[in-house]
C-alpha atoms as a PDB file:
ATOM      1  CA  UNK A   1      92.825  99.985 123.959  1.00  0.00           C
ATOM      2  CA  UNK A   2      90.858  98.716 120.876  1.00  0.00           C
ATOM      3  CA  UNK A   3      91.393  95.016 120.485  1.00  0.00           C
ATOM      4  CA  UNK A   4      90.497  94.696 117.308  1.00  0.00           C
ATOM      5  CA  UNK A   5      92.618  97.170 116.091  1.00  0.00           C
ATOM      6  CA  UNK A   6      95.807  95.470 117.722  1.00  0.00           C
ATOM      7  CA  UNK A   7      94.748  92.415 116.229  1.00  0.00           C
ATOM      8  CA  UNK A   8      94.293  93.925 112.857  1.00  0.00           C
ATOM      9  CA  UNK A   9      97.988  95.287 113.083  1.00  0.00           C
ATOM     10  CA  UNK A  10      99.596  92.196 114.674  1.00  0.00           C
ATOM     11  CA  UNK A  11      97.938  90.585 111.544  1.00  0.00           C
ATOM     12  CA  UNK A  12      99.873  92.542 109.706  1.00  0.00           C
ATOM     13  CA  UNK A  13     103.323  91.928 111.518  1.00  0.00           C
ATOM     14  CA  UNK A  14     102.522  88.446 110.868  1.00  0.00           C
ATOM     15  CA  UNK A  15     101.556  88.655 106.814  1.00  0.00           C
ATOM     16  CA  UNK A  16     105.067  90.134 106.709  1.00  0.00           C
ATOM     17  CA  UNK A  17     106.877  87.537 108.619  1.00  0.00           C
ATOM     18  CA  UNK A  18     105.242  84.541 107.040  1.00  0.00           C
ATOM     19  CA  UNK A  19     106.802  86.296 103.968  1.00  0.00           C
ATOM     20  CA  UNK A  20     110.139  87.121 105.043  1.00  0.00           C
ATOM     21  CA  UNK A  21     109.978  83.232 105.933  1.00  0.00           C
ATOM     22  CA  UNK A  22     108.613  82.100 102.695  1.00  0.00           C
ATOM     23  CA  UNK A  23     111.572  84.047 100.895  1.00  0.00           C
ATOM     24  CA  UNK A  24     114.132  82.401 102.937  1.00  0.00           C
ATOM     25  CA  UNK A  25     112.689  79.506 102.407  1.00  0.00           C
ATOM     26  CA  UNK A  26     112.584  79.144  98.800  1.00  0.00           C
ATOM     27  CA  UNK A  27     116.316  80.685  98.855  1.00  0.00           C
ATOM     28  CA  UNK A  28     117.981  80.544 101.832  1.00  0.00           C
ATOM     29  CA  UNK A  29     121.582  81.428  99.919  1.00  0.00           C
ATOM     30  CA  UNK A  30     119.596  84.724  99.561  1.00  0.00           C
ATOM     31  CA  UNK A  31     119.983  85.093 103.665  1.00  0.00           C
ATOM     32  CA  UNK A  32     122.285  87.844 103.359  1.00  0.00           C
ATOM     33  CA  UNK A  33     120.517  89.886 101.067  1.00  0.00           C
ATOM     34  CA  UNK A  34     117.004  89.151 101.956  1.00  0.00           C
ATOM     35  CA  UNK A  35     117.223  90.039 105.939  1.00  0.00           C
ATOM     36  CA  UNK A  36     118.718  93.120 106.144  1.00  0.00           C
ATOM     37  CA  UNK A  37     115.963  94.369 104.057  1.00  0.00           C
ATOM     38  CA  UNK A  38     112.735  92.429 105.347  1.00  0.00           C
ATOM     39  CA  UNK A  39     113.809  92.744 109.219  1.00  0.00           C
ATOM     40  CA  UNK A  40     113.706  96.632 109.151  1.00  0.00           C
ATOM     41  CA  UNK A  41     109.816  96.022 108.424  1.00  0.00           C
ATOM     42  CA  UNK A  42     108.699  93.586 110.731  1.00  0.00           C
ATOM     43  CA  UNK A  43     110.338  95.600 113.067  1.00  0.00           C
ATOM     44  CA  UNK A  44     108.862  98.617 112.209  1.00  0.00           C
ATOM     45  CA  UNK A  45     105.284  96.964 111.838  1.00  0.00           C
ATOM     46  CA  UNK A  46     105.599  95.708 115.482  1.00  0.00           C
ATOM     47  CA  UNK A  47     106.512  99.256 116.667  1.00  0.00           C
ATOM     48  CA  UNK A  48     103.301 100.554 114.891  1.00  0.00           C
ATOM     49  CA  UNK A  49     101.343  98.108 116.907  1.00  0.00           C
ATOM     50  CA  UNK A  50     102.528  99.566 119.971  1.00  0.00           C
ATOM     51  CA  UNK A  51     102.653 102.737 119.449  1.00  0.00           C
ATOM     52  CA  UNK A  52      99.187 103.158 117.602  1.00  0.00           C
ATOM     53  CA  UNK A  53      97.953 100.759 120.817  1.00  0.00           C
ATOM     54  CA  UNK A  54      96.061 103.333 122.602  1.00  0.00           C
ATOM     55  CA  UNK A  55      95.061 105.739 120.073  1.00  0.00           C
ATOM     56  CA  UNK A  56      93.878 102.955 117.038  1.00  0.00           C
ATOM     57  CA  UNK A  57      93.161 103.830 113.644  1.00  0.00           C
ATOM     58  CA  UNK A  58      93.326 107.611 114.980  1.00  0.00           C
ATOM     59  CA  UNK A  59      96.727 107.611 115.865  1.00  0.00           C
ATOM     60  CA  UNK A  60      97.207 107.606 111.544  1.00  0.00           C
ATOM     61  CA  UNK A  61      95.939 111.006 112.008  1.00  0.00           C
ATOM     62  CA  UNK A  62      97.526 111.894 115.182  1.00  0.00           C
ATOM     63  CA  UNK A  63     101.107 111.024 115.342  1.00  0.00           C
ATOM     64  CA  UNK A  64     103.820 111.438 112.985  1.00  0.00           C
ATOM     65  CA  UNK A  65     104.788 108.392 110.706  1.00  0.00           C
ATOM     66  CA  UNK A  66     108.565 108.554 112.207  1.00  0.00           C
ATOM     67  CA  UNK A  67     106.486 108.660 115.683  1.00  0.00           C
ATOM     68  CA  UNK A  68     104.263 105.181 114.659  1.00  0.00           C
ATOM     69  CA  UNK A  69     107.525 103.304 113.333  1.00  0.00           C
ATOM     70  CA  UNK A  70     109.861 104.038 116.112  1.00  0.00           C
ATOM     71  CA  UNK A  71     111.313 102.099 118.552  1.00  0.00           C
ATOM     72  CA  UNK A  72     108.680 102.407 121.379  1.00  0.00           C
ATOM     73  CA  UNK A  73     110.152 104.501 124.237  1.00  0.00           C
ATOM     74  CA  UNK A  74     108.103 103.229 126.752  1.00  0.00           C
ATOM     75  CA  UNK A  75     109.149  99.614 126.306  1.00  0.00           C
ATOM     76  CA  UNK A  76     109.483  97.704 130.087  1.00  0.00           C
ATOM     77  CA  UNK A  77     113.225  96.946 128.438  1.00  0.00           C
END
């Protein structure tokens, strides 16, 4: 597993919470509107962390983008 490749990624999960948060922040009557749309992301962006995991920047190459974003099926849950 390349660290600095799941660090790099999580990195990215967390750019996109910190702005989902900012967002809600600034207009939290928005909530209804603004989470529906910015959840599907983060969620995807944490599946691409685990899915790329093992392969790194070649799994880009390697695996299809529905295969990066999905819901990992090897989750412990």
């Amino acid at each position: 597993m390349d660290a600095d490749w799941v660090l790099a990624t999580l990195n990215d999960v967390m750019d996109a919470l910190e702005e989902a948060i900012a967002e809600l922040e600034s207009d939290p009557d928005a909530v209804d509107e603004l989470l529906p749309d910015r959840l599907p992301v983060i969620y995807a962006k944490l599946n691409y962390v685990w899915n790329s995991r093992k392969l790194g920047p070649e799994a880009i190459e390697k695996l299809a983008h529905d295969d990066l974003i999905a819901f990992p099926k090897d989750m412990p849950f």
